[in-house]
N, C-alpha and C. Protein backbone atom coordinates (compact mmCIF):
# COMPACT_ATOMS: atom_id res chain seq x y z
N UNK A 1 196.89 259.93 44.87
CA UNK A 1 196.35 260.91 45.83
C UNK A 1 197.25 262.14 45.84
N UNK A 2 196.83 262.94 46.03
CA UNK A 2 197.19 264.80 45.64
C UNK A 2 197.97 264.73 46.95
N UNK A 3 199.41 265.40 47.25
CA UNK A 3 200.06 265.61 48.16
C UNK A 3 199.43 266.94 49.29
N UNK A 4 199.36 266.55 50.72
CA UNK A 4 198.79 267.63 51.28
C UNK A 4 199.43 268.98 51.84
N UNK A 5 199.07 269.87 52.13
CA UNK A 5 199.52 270.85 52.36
C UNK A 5 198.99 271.86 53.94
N UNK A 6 199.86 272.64 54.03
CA UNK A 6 199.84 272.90 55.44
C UNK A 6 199.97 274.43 55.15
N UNK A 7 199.31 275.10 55.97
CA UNK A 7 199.03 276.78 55.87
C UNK A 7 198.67 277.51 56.87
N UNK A 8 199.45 278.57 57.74
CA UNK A 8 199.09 279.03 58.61
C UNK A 8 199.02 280.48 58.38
N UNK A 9 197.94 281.51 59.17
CA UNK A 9 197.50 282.76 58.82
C UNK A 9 197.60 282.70 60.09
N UNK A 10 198.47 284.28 60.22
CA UNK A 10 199.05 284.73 61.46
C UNK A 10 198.75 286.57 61.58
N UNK A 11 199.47 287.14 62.74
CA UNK A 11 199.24 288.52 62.61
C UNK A 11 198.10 288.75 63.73
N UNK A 12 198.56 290.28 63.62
CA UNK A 12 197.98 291.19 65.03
C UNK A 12 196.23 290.68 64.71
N UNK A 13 195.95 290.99 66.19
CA UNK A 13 194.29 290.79 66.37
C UNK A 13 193.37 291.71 65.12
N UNK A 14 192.71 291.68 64.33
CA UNK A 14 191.94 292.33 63.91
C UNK A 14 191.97 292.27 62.74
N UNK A 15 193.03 291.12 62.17
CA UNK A 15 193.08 290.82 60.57
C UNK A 15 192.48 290.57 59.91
N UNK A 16 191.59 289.54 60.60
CA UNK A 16 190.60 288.89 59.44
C UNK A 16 191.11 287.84 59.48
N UNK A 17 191.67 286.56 59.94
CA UNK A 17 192.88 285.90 60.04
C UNK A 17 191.36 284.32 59.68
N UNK A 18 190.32 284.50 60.62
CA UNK A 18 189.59 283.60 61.08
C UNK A 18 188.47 283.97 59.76
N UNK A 19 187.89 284.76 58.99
CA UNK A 19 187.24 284.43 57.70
C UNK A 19 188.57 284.56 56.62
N UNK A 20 189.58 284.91 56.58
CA UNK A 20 189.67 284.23 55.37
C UNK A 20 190.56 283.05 55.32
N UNK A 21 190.26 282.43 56.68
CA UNK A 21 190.48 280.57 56.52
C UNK A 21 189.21 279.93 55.96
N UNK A 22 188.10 280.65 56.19
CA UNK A 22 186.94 280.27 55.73
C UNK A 22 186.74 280.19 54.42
N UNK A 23 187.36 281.26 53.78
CA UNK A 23 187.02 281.93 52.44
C UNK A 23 187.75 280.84 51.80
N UNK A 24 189.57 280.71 52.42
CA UNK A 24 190.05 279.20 51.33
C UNK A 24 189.67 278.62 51.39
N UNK A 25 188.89 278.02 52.19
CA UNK A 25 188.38 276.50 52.68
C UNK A 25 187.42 276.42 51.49
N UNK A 26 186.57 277.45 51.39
CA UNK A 26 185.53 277.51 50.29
C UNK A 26 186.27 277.25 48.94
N UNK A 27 187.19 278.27 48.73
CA UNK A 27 187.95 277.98 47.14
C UNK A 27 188.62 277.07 47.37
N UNK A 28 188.88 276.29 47.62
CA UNK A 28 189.90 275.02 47.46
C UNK A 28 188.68 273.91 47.14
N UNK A 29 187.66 274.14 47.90
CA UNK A 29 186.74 272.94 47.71
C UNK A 29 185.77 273.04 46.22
N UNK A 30 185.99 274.29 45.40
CA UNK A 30 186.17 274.58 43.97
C UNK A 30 187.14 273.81 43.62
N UNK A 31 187.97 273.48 44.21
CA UNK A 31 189.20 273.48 42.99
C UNK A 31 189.73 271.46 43.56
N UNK A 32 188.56 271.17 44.03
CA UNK A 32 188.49 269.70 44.21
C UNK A 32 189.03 269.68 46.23
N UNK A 33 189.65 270.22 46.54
CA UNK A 33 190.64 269.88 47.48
C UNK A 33 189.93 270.38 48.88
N UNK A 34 189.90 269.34 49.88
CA UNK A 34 189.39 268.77 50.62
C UNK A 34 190.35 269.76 51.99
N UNK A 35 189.85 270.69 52.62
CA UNK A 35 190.28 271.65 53.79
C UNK A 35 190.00 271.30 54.83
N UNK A 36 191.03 271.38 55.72
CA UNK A 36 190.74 271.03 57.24
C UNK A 36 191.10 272.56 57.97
N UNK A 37 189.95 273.30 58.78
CA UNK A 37 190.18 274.28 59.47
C UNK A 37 190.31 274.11 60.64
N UNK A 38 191.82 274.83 61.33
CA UNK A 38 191.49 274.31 63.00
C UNK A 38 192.07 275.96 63.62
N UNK A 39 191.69 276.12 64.70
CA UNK A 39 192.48 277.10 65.05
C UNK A 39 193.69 276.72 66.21
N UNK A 40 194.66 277.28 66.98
CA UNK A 40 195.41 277.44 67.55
C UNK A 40 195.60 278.68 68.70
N UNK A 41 195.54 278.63 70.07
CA UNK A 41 195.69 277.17 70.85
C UNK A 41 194.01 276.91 70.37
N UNK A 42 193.62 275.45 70.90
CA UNK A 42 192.02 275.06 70.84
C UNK A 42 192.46 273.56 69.74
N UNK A 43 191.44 273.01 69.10
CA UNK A 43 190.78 272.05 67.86
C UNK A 43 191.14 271.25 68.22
N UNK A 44 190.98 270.41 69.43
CA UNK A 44 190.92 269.11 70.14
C UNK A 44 190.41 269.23 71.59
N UNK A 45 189.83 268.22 72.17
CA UNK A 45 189.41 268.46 73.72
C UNK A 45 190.46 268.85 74.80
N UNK A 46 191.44 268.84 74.64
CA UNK A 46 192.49 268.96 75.28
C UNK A 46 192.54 270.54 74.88
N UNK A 47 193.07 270.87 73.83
CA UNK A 47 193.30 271.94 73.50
C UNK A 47 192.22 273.38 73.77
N UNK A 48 191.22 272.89 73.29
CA UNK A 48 189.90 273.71 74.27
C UNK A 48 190.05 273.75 75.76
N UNK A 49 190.55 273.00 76.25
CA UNK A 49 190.40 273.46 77.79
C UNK A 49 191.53 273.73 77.82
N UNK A 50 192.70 273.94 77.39
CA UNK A 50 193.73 274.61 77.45
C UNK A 50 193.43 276.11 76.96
N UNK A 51 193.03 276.43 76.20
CA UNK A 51 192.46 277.61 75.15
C UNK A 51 192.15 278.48 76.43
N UNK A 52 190.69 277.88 76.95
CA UNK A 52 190.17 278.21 78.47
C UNK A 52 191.10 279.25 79.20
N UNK A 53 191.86 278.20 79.78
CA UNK A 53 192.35 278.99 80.58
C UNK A 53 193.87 279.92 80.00
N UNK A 54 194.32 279.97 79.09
CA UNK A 54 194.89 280.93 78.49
C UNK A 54 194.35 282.17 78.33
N UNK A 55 193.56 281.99 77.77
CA UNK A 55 192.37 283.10 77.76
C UNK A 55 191.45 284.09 79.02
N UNK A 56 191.26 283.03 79.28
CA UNK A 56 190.54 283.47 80.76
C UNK A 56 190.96 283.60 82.21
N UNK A 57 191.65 282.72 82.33
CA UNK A 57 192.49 282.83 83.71
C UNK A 57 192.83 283.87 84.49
N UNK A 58 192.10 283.91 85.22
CA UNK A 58 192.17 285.34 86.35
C UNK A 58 193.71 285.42 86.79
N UNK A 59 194.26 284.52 87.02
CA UNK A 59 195.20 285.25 88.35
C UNK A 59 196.68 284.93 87.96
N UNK A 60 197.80 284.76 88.09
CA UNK A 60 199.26 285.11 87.94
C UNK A 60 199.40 283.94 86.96
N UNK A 61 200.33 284.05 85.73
CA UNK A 61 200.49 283.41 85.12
C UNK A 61 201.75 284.17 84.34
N UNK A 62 203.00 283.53 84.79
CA UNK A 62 204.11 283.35 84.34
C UNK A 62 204.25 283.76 82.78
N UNK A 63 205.15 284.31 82.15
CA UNK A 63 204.89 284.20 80.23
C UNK A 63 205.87 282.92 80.07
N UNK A 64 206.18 282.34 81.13
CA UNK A 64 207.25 281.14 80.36
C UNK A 64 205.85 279.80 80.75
N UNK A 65 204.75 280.30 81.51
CA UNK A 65 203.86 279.26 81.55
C UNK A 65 202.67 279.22 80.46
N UNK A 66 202.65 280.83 80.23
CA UNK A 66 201.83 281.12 79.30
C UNK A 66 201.99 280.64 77.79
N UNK A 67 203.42 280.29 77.59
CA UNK A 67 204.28 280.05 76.11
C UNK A 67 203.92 278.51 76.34
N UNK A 68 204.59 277.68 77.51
CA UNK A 68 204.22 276.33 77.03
C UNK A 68 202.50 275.67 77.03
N UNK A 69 201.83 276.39 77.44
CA UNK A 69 200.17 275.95 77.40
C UNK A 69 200.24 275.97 76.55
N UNK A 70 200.52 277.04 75.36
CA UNK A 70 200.37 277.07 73.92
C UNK A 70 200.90 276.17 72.89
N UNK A 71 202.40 275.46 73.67
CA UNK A 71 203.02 274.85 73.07
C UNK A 71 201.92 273.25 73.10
N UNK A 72 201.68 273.12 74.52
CA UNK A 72 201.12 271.54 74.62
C UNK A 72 199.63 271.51 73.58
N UNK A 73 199.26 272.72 73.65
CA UNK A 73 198.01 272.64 72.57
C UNK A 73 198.35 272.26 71.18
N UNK A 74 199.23 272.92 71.20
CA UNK A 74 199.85 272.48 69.61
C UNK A 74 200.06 271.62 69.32
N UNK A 75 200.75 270.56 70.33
CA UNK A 75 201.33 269.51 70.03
C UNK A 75 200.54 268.32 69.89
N UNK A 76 199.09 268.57 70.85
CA UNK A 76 198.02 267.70 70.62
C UNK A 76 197.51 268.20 69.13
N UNK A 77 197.41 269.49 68.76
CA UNK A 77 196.90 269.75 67.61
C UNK A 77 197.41 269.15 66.43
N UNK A 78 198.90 268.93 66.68
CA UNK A 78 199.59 268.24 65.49
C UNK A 78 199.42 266.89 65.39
N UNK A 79 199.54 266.49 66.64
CA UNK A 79 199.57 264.92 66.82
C UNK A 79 198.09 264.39 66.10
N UNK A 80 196.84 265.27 66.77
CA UNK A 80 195.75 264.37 66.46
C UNK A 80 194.79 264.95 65.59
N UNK A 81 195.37 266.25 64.75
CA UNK A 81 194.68 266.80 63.62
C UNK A 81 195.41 266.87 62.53
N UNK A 82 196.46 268.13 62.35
CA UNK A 82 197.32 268.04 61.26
C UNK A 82 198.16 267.25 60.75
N UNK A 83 198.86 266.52 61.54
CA UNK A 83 199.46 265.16 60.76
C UNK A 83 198.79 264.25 59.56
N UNK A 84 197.38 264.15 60.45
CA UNK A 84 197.11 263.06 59.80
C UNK A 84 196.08 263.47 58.54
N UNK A 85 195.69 264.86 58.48
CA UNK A 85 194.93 265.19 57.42
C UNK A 85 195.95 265.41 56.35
N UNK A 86 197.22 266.25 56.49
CA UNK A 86 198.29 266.23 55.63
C UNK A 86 198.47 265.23 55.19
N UNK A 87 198.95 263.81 56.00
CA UNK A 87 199.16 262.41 55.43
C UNK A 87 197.81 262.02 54.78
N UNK A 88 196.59 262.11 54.46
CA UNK A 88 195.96 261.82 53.88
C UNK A 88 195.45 263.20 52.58
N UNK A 89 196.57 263.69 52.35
CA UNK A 89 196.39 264.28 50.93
C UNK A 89 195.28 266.40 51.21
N UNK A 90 195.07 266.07 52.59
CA UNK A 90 194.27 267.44 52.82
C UNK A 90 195.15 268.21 53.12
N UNK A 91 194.50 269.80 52.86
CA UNK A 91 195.30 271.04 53.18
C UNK A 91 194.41 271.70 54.07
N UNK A 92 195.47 271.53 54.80
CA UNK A 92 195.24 272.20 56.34
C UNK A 92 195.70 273.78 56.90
N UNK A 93 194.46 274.54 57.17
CA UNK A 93 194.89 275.91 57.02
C UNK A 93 194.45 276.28 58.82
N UNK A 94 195.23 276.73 59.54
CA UNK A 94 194.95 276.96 61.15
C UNK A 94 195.36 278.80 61.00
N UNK A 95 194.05 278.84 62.30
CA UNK A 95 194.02 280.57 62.64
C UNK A 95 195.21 280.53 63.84
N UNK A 96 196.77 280.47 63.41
CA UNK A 96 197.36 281.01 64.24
C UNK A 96 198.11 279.52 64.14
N UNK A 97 199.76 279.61 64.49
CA UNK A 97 200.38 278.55 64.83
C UNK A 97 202.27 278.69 65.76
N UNK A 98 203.00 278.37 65.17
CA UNK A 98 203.89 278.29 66.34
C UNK A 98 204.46 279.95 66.43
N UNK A 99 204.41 280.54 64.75
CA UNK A 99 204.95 281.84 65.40
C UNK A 99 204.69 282.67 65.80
N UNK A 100 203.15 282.99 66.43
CA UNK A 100 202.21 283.39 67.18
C UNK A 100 203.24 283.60 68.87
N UNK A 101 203.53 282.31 69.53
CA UNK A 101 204.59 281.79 70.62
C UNK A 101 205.75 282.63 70.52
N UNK A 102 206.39 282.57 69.21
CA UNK A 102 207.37 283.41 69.19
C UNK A 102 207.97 285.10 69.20
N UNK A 103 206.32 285.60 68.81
CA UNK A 103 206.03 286.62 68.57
C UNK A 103 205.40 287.22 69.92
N UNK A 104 204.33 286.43 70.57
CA UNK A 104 203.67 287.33 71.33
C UNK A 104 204.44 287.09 72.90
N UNK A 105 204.74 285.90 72.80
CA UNK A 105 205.51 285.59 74.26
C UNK A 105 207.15 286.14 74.40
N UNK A 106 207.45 286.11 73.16
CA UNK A 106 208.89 286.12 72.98
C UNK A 106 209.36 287.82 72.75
N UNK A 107 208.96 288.37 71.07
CA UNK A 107 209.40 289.87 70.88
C UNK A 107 208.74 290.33 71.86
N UNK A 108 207.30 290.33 72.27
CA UNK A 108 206.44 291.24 72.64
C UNK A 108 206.53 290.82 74.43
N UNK A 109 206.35 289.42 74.64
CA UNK A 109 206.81 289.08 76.01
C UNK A 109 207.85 289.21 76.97
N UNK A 110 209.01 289.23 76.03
CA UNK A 110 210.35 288.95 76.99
C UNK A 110 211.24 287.94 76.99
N UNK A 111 210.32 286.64 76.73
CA UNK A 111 211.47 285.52 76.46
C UNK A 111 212.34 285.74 75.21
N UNK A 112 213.27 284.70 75.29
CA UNK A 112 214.01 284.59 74.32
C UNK A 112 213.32 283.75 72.38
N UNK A 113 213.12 285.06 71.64
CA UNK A 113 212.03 284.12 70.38
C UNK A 113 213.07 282.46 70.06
N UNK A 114 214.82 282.96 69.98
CA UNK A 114 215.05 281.53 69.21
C UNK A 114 214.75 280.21 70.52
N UNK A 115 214.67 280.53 71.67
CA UNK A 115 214.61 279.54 72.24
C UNK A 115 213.13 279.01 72.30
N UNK A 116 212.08 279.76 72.05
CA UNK A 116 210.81 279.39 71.80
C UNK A 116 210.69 278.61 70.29
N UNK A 117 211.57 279.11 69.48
CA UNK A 117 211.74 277.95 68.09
C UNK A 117 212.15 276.79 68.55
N UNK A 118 212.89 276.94 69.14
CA UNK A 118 213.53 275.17 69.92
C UNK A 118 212.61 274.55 70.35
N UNK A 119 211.74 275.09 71.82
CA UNK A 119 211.08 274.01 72.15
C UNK A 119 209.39 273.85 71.24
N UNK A 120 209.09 274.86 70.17
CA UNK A 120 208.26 274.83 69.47
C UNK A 120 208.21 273.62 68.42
N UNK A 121 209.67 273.33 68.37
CA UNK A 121 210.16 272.21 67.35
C UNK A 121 209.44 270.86 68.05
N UNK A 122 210.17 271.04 69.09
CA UNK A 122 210.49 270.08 69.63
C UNK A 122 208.52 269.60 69.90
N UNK A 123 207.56 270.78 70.14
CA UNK A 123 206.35 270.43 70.39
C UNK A 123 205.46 269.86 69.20
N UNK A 124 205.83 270.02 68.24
CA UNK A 124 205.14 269.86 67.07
C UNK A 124 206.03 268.75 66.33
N UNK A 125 207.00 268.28 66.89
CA UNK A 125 208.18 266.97 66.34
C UNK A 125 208.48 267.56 64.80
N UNK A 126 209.01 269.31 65.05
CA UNK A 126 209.57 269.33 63.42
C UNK A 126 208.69 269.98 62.09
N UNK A 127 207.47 269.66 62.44
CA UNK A 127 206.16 270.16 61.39
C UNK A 127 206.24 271.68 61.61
N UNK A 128 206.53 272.31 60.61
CA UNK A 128 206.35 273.63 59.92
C UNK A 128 205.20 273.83 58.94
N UNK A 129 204.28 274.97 58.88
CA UNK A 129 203.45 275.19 57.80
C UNK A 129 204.38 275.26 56.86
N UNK A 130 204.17 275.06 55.19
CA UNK A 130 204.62 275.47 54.11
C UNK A 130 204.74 277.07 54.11
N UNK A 131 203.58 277.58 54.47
CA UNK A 131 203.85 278.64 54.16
C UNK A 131 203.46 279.70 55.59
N UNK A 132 203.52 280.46 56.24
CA UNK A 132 203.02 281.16 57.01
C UNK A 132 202.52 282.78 56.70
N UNK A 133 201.17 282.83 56.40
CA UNK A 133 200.93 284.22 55.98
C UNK A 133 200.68 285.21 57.50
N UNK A 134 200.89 286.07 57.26
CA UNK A 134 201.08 287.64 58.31
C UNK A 134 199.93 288.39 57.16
N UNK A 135 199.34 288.49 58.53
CA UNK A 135 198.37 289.57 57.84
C UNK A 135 198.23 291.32 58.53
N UNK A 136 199.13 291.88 58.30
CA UNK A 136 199.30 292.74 59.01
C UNK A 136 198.47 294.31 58.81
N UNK A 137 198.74 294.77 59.77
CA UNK A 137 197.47 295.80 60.29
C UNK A 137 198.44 297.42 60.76
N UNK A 138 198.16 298.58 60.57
CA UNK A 138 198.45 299.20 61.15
C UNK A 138 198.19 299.37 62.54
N UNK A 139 198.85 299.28 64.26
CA UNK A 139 198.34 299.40 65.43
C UNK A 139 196.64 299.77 65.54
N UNK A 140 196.88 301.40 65.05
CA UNK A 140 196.01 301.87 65.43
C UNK A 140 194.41 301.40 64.77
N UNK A 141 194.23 300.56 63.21
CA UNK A 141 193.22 299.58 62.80
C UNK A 141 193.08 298.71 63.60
N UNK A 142 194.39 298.17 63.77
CA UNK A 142 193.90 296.77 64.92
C UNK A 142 193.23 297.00 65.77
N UNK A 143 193.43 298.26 66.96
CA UNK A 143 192.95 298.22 68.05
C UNK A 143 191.63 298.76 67.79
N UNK A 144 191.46 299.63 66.72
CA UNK A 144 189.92 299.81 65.90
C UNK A 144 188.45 298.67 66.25
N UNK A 145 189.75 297.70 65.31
CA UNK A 145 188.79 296.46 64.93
C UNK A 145 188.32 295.14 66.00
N UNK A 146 189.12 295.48 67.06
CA UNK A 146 189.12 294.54 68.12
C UNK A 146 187.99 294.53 68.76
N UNK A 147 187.19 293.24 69.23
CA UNK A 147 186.06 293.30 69.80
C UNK A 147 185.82 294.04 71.05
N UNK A 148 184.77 294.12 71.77
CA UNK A 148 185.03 295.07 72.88
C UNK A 148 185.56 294.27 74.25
N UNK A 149 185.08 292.91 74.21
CA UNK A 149 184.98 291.98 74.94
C UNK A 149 186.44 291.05 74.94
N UNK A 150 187.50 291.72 74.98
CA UNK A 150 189.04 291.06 75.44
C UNK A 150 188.64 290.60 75.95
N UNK A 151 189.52 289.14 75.78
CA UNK A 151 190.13 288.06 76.43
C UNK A 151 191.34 288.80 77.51
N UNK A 152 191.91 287.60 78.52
CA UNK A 152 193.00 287.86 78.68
C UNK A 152 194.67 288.40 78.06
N UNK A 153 194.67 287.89 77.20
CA UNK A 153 195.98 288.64 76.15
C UNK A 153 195.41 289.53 75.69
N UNK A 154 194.18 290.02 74.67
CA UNK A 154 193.86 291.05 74.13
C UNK A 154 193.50 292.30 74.83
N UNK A 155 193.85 292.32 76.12
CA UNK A 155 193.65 293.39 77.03
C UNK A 155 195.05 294.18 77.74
N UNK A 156 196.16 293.62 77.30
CA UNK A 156 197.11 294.24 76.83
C UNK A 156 197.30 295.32 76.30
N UNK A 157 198.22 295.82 76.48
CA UNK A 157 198.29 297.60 76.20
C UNK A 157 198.76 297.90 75.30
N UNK A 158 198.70 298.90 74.52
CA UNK A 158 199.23 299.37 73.48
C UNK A 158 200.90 299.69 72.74
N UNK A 159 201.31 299.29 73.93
CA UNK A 159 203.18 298.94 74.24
C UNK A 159 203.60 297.64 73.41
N UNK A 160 202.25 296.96 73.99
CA UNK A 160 202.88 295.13 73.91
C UNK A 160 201.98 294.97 72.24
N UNK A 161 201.28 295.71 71.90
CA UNK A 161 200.86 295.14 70.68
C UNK A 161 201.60 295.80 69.64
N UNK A 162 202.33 296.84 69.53
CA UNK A 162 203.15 297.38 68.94
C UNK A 162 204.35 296.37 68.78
N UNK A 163 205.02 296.02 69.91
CA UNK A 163 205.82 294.99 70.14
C UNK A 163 205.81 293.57 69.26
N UNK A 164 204.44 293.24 69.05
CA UNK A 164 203.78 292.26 68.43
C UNK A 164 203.99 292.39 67.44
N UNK A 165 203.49 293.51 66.55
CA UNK A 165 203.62 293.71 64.78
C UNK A 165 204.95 294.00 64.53
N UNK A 166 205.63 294.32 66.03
CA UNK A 166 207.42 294.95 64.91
C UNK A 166 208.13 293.28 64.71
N UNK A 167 206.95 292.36 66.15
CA UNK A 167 207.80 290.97 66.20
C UNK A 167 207.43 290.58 65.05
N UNK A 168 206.53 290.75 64.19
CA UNK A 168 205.71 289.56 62.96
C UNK A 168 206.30 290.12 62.00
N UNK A 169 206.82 291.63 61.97
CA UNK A 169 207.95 291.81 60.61
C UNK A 169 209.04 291.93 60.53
N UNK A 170 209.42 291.15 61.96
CA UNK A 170 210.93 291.46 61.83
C UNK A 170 211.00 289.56 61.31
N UNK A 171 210.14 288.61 62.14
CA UNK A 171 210.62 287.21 62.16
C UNK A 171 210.18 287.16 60.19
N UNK A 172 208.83 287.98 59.39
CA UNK A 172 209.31 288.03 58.28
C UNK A 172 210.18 288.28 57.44
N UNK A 173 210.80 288.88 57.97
CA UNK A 173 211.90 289.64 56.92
C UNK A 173 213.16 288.43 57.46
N UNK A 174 213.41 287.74 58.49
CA UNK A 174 214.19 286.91 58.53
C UNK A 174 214.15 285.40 58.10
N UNK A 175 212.67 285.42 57.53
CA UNK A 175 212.41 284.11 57.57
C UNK A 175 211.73 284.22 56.08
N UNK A 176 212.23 284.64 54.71
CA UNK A 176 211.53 284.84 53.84
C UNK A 176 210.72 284.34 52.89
N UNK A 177 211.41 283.06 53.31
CA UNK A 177 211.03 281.46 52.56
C UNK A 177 209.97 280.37 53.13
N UNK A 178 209.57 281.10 54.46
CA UNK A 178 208.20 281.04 55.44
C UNK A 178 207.54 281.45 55.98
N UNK A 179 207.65 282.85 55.55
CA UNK A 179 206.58 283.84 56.34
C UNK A 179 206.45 284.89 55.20
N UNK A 180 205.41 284.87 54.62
CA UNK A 180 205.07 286.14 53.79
C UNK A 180 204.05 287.30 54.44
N UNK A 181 204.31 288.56 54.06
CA UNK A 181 203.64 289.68 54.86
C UNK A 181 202.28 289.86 53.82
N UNK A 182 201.11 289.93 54.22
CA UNK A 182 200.12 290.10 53.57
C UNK A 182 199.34 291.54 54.00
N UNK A 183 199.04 292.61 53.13
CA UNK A 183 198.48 293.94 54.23
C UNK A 183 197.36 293.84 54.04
N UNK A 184 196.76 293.31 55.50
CA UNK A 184 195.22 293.18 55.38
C UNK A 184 194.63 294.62 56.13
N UNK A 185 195.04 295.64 55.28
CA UNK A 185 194.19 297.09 55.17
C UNK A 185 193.77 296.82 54.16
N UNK A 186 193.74 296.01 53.18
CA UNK A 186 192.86 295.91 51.77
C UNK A 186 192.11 295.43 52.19
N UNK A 187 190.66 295.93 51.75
CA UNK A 187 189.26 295.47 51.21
C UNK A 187 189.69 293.64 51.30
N UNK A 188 188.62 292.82 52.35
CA UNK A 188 188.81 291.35 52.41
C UNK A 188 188.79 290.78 51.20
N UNK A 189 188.21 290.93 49.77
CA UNK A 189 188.38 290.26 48.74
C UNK A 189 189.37 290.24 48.21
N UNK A 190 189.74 291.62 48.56
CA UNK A 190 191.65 291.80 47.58
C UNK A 190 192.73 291.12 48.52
N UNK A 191 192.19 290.97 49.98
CA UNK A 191 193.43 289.76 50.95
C UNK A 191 193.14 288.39 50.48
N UNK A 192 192.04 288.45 50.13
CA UNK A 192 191.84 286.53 49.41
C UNK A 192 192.23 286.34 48.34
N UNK A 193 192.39 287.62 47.53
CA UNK A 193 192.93 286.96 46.23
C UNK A 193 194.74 286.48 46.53
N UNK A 194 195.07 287.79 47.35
CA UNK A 194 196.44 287.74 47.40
C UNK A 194 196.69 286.32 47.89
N UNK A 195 196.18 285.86 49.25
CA UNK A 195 196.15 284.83 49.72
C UNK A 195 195.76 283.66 48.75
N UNK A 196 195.24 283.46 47.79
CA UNK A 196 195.09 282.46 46.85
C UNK A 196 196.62 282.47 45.52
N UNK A 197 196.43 283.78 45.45
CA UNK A 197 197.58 283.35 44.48
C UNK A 197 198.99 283.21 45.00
N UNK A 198 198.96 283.32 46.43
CA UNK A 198 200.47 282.60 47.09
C UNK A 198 200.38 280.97 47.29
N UNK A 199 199.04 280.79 47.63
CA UNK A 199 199.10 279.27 47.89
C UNK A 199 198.85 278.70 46.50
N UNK A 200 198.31 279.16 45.52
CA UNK A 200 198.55 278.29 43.70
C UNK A 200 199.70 278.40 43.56
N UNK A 201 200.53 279.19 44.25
CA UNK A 201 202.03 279.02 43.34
C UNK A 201 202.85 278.15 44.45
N UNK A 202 202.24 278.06 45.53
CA UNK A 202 203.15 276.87 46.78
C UNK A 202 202.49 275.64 45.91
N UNK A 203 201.21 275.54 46.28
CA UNK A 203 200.79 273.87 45.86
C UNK A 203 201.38 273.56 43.90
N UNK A 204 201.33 274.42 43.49
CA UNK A 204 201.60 274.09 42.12
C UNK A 204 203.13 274.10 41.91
N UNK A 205 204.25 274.15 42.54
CA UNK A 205 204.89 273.73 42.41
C UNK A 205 205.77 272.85 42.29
């Protein structure tokens, strides 16, 4: 049985982050290999009603309460999705994962990002994607491309999303061996190719 693999697509709102998990899911299942798509927070019953109210929640909400909702989603996400599709030989590609927490709660929030790596560890018992792609956007595209209909976080101001993309290239440039920057201002076919030929050269190694 083919060893499984783990892949997360990250980056400011408006990437494209959510079709081109779709798009691998499609080429991999060319190329024999069996994809599990989940997103983050959400892809368990737990995690959906956590999602909920992250999202939606009218009224005061702490960013050190806002960071661990995200964390407990995850941790059900790992426990009762990604573990076990990885252990059974699938590659598992999620819209968004722990450095999402670190980025939006942490550079862009206020907390401290390494201490959100700590208890991020600690939520996911250790599991890192192989690879983490950033799909990054100039501000002013993002806020272009954004639906009209914000959520709670996406209604955030133009301060804190700036904050966001300097957080996703600074934790790249420190983290080079797990976070690659992908510029999704290219035309979506030319981000899938890029995105395919980083993950043939992870899995084929």
């Amino acid at each position: 049985m083919p060893g499984g693999f783990f892949f997360s697509l990250d980056g400011v709102d408006g990437a494209g982050k959510s079709t081109q998990c779709r798009l691998l899911a499609d080429w991999l299942a060319t190329l024999g290999r069996e994809a599990v798509l989940c997103h983050d927070p959400g892809g368990t019953d737990l995690g959906q009603e956590l999602r909920h109210i992250l999202l939606h929640h009218r009224g005061a909400m702490a960013m050190s309460a806002e960071a661990l909702l995200f964390m407990a989603s995850r941790a059900q996400l790992v426990a009762e999705v990604i573990r076990p599709a990885v252990a059974a030989g699938k590659v598992v590609l999620t819209d968004r994962f722990l450095l999402a927490n670190v980025v939006y709660q942490g550079h862009a929030g206020g907390l401290d990002p390494a201490e959100l790596w700590r208890v991020g560890q600690f939520a996911t018992g250790g599991l890192e994607p192989d690879v983490t792609f950033v799909l990054d956007l100039p501000l002013e595209v993002s806020m272009a491309r954004r639906k009209p209909s914000a959520d709670r976080l996406e209604s955030r101001g133009a301060d804190y999303f700036a904050r966001v993309r300097a957080g996703f290239l600074s934790e790249a440039e420190r983290r080079p061996g797990r976070v690659r920057v992908i510029d999704a201002s290219a035309p979506a076919d030319v981000v899938q190719e890029m995105l395919r030929i980083e993950i043939s050269k992870r899995m084929n190694q």
